[in-house]
C-alpha atoms as a PDB file:
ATOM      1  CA  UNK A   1       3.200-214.101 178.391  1.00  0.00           C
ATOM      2  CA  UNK A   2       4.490-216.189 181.632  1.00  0.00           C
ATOM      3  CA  UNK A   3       5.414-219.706 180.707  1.00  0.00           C
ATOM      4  CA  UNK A   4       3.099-222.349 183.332  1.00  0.00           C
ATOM      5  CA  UNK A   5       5.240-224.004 185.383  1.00  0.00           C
ATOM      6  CA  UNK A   6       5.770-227.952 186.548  1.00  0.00           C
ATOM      7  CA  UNK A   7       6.737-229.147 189.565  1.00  0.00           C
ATOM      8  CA  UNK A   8       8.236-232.513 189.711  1.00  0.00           C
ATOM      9  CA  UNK A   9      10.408-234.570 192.618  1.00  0.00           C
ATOM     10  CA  UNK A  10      13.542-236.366 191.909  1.00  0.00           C
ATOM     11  CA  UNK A  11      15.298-238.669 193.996  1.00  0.00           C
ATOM     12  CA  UNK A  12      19.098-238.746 193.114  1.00  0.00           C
ATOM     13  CA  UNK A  13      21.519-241.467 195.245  1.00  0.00           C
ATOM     14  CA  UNK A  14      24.022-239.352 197.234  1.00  0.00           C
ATOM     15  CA  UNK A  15      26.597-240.002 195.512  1.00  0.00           C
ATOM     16  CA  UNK A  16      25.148-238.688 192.226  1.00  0.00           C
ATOM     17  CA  UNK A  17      23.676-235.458 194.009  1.00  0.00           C
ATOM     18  CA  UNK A  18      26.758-235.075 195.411  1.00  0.00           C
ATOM     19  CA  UNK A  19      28.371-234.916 191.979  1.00  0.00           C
ATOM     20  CA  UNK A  20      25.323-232.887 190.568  1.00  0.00           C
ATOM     21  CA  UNK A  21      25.618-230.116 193.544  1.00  0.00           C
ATOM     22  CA  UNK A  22      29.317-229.699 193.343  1.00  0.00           C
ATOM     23  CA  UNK A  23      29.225-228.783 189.456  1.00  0.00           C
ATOM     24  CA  UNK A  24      26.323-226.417 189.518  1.00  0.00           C
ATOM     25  CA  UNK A  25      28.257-224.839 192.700  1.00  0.00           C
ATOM     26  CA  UNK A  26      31.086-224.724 190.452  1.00  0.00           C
ATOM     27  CA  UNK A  27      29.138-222.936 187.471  1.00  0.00           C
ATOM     28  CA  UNK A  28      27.799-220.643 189.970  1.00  0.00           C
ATOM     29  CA  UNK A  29      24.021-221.699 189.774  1.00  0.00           C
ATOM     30  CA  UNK A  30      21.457-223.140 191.427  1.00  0.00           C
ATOM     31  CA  UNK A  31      21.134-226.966 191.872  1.00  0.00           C
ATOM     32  CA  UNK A  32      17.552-226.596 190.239  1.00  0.00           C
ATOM     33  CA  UNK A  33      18.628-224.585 187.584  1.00  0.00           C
ATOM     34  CA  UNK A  34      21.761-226.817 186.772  1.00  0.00           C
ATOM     35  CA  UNK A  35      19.151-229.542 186.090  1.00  0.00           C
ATOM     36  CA  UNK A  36      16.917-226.757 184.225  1.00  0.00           C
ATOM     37  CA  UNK A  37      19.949-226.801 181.901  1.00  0.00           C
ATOM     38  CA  UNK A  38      20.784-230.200 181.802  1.00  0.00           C
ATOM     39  CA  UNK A  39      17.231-230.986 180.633  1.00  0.00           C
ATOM     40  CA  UNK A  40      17.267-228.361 177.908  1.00  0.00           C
ATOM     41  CA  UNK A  41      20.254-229.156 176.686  1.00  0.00           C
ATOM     42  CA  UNK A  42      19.815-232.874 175.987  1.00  0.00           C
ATOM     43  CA  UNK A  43      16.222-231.608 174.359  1.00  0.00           C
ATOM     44  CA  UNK A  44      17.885-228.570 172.118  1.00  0.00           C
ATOM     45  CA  UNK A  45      19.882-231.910 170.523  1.00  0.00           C
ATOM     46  CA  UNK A  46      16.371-233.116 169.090  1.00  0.00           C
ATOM     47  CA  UNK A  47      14.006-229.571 169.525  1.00  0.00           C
ATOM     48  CA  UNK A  48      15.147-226.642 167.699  1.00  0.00           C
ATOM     49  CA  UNK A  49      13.883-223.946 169.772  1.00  0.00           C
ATOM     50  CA  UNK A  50      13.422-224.408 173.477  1.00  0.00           C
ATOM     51  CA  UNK A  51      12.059-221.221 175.463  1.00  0.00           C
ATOM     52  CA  UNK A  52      14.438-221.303 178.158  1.00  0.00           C
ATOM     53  CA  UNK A  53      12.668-218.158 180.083  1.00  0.00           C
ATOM     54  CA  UNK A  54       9.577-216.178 179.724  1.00  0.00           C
ATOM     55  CA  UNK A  55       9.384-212.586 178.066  1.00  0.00           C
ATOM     56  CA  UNK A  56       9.383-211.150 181.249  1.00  0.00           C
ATOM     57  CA  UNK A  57      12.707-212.443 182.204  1.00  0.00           C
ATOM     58  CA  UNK A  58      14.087-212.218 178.396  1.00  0.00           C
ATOM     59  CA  UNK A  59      13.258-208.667 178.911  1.00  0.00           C
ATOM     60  CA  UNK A  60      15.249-208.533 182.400  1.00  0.00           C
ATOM     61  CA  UNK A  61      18.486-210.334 180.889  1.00  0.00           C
ATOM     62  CA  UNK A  62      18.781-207.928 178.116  1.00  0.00           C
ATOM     63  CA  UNK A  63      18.485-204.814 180.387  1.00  0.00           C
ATOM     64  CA  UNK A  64      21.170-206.701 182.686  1.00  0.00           C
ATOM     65  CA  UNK A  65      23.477-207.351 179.702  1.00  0.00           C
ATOM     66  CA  UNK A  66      23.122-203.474 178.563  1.00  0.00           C
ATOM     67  CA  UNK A  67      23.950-202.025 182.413  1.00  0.00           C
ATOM     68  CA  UNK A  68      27.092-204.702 182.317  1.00  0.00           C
ATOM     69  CA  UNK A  69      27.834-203.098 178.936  1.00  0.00           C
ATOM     70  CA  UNK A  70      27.602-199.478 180.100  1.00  0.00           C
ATOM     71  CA  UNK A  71      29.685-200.541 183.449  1.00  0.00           C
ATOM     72  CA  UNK A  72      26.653-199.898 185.002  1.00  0.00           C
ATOM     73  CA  UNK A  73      27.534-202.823 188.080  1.00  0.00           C
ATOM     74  CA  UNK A  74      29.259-203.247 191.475  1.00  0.00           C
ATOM     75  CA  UNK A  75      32.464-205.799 191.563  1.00  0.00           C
ATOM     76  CA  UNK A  76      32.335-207.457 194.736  1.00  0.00           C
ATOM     77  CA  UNK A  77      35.229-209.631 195.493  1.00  0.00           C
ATOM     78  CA  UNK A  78      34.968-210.478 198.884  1.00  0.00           C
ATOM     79  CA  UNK A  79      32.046-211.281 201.374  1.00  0.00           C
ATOM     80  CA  UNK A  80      33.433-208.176 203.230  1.00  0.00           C
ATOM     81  CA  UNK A  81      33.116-206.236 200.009  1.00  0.00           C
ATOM     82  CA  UNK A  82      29.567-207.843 200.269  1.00  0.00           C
ATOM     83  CA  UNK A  83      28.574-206.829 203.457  1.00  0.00           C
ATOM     84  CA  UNK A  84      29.728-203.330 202.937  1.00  0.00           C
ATOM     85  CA  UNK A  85      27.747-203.343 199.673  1.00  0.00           C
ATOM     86  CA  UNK A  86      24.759-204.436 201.124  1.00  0.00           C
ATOM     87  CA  UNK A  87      24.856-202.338 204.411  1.00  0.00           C
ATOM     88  CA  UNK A  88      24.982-199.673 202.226  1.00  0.00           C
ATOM     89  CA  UNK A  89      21.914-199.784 200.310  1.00  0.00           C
END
């Protein structure tokens, strides 16, 4: 089942973006998806269970989680180990 989707626009002062863009670099994610879990966590206080992603994606996570388990991944370190990687597949 895929979850429908909204679309809304936000207009944040600089300063705040600012702010908002340097943690969710920080945490490695997405500025949209920072805000994604800003928003679900303030509603998980009052909500007990918030679908975060569809089953699709739920699906995709766990097989992720298993090839991490199994050392099934590449380590890249470096954006040279990156372009090697990438040149290479």
């Amino acid at each position: 089942m895929k979850m429908q989707r909204v679309q809304k626009l936000i207009t944040f002062s600089p300063h705040l973006y600012t702010l908002l863009e340097s943690k969710a670099e920080q945490l490695g994610i997405s500025f949209p998806e920072y805000i994604r879990l800003l928003a679900v966590s303030d509603v998980r206080k009052e909500v007990e269970e918030i679908p975060i992603v569809d089953e699709e994606t739920e699906r995709q996570i766990g097989k992720s989680l298993q090839a991490l388990k199994e050392g099934k991944y590449t380590d890249i370190r470096t954006e040279e180990e990156l372009d090697v990687y990438l040149k290479s597949i």
